[in-house]
Protein backbone atom coordinates (compact mmCIF):
# COMPACT_ATOMS: atom_id res chain seq x y z
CA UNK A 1 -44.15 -159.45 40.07
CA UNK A 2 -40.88 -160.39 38.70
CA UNK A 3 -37.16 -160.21 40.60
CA UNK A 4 -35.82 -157.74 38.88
CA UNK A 5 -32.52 -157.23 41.06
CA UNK A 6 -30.34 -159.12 44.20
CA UNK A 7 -28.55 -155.80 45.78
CA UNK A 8 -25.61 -156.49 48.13
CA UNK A 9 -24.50 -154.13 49.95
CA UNK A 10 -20.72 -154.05 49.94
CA UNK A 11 -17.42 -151.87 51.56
CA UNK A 12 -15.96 -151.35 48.50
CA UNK A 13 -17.57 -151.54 45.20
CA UNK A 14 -15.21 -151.16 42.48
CA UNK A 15 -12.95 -154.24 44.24
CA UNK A 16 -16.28 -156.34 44.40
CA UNK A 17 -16.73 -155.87 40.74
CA UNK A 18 -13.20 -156.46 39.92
CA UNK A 19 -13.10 -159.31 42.12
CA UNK A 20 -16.65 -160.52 40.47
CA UNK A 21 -15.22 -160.75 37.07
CA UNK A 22 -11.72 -162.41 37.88
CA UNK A 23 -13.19 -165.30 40.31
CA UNK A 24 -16.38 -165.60 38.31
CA UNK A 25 -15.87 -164.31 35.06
CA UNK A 26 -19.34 -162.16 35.25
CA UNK A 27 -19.27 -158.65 33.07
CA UNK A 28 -20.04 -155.72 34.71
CA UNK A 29 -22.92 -154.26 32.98
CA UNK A 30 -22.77 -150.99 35.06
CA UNK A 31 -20.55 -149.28 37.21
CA UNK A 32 -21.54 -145.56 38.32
CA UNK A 33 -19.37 -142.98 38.43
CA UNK A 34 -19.64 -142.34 42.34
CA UNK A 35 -18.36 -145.92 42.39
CA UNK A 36 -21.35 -146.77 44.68
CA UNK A 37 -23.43 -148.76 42.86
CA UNK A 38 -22.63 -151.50 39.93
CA UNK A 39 -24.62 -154.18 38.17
CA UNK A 40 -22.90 -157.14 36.61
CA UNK A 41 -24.20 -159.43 33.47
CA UNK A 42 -26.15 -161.90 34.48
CA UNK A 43 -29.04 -162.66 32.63
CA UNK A 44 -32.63 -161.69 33.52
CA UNK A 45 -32.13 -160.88 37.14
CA UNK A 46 -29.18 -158.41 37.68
CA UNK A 47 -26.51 -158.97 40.30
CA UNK A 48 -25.68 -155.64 41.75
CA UNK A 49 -23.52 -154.09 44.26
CA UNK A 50 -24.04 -150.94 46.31
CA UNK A 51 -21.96 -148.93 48.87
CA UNK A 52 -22.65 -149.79 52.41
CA UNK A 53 -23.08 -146.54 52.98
CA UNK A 54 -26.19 -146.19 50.34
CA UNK A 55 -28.33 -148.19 52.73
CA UNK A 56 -27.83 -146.01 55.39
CA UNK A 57 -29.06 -142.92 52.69
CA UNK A 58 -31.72 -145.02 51.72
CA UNK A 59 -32.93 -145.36 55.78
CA UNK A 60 -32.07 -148.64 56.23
CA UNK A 61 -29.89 -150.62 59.00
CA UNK A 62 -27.83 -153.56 57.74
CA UNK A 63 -25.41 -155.93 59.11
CA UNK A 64 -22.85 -155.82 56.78
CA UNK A 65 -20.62 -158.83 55.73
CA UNK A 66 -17.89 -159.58 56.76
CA UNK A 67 -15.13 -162.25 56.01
CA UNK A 68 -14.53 -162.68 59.23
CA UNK A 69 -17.60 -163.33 60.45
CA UNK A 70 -20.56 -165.76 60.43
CA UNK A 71 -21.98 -165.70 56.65
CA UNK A 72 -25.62 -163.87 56.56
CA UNK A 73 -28.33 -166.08 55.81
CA UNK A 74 -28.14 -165.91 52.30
CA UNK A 75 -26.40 -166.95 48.95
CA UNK A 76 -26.02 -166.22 45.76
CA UNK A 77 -26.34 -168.88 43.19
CA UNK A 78 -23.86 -168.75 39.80
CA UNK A 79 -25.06 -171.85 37.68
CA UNK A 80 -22.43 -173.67 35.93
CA UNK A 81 -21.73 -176.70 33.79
CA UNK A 82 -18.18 -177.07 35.27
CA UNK A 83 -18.56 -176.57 38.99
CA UNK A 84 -15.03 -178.01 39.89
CA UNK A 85 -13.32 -175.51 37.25
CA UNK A 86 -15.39 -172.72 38.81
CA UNK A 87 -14.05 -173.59 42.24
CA UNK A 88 -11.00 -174.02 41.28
CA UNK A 89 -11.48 -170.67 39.56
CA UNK A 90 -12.95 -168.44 42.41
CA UNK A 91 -10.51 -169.82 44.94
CA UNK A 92 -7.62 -169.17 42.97
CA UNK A 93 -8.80 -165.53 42.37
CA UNK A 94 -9.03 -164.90 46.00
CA UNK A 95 -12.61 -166.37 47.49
CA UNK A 96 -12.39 -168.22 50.10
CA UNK A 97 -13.24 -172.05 50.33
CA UNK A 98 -16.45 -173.29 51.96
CA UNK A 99 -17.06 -176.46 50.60
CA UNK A 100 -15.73 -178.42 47.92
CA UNK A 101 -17.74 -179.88 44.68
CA UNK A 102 -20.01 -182.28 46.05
CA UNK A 103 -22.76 -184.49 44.28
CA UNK A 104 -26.21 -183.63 45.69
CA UNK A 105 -28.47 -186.71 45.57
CA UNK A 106 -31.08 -185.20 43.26
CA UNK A 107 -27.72 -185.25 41.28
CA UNK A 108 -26.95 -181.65 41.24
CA UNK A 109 -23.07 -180.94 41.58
CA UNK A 110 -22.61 -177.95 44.21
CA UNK A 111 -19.61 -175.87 45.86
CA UNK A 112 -19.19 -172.77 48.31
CA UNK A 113 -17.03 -169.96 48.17
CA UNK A 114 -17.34 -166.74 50.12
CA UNK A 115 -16.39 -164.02 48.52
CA UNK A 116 -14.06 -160.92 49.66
CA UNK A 117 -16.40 -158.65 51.04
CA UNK A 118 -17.48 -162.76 53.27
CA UNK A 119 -20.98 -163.06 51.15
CA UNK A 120 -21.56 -166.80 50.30
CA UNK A 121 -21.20 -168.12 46.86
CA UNK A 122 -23.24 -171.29 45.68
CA UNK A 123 -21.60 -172.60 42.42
CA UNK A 124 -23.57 -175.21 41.06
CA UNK A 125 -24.89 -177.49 37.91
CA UNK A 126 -28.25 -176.31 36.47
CA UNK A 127 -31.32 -178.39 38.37
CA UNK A 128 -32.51 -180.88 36.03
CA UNK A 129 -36.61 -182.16 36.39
């Protein structure tokens, strides 16, 4: 087994991409013409976005996110050498501040945005062993 995709299910696609590429400065790879599905660059594992409304077709009930609620219990990690510029980045291109840069005492640096559709955003340094 390998992952070979993290699917998020999102209102509005083409704006998640958009927004994907200003805040984090991820490529899309692939948007589909329906705009209902899109995949962005990001190495091995692909970051993609799908239309709420494809769960549904695929038979499946999801709670969908939501700035202005509770974030779902999950994340997704961009790794970066510059966390603070990141931040600074994301916020600036519309995400909304979680938690600032902070030092992690294994020494990783790490920072939360959500993002517009209200999925959380870890930006952090790469783990070092």
């Amino acid at each position: 087994m390998k992952l070979g995709y993290v699917i998020v299910y999102v209102q509005d696609v083409p704006a998640t991409v958009d927004f994907y590429e200003k805040a984090f400065g991820l490529q899309r790879r692939f948007l589909h013409e329906s705009n209902s599905y899109a995949e962005m660059e990001t190495g091995a594992t692909a970051l993609a976005f799908a239309a709420e409304s494809m769960a549904k077709d695929n038979g499946l009930t999801v709670r969908p996110n939501r700035v202005k609620e509770d974030a779902a219990a999950v994340e997704v990690a961009l790794v970066t050498t510059d966390v603070q510029a990141a931040y600074e980045r994301a916020v600036k291109a519309g995400a909304r501040a979680a938690q600032p840069p902070k030092q992690k005492p294994w020494g990783q640096t790490v920072a939360y945005v959500r993002d517009i559709d209200g999925v959380l955003v870890e930006l952090c340094t790469p783990i070092t062993t």
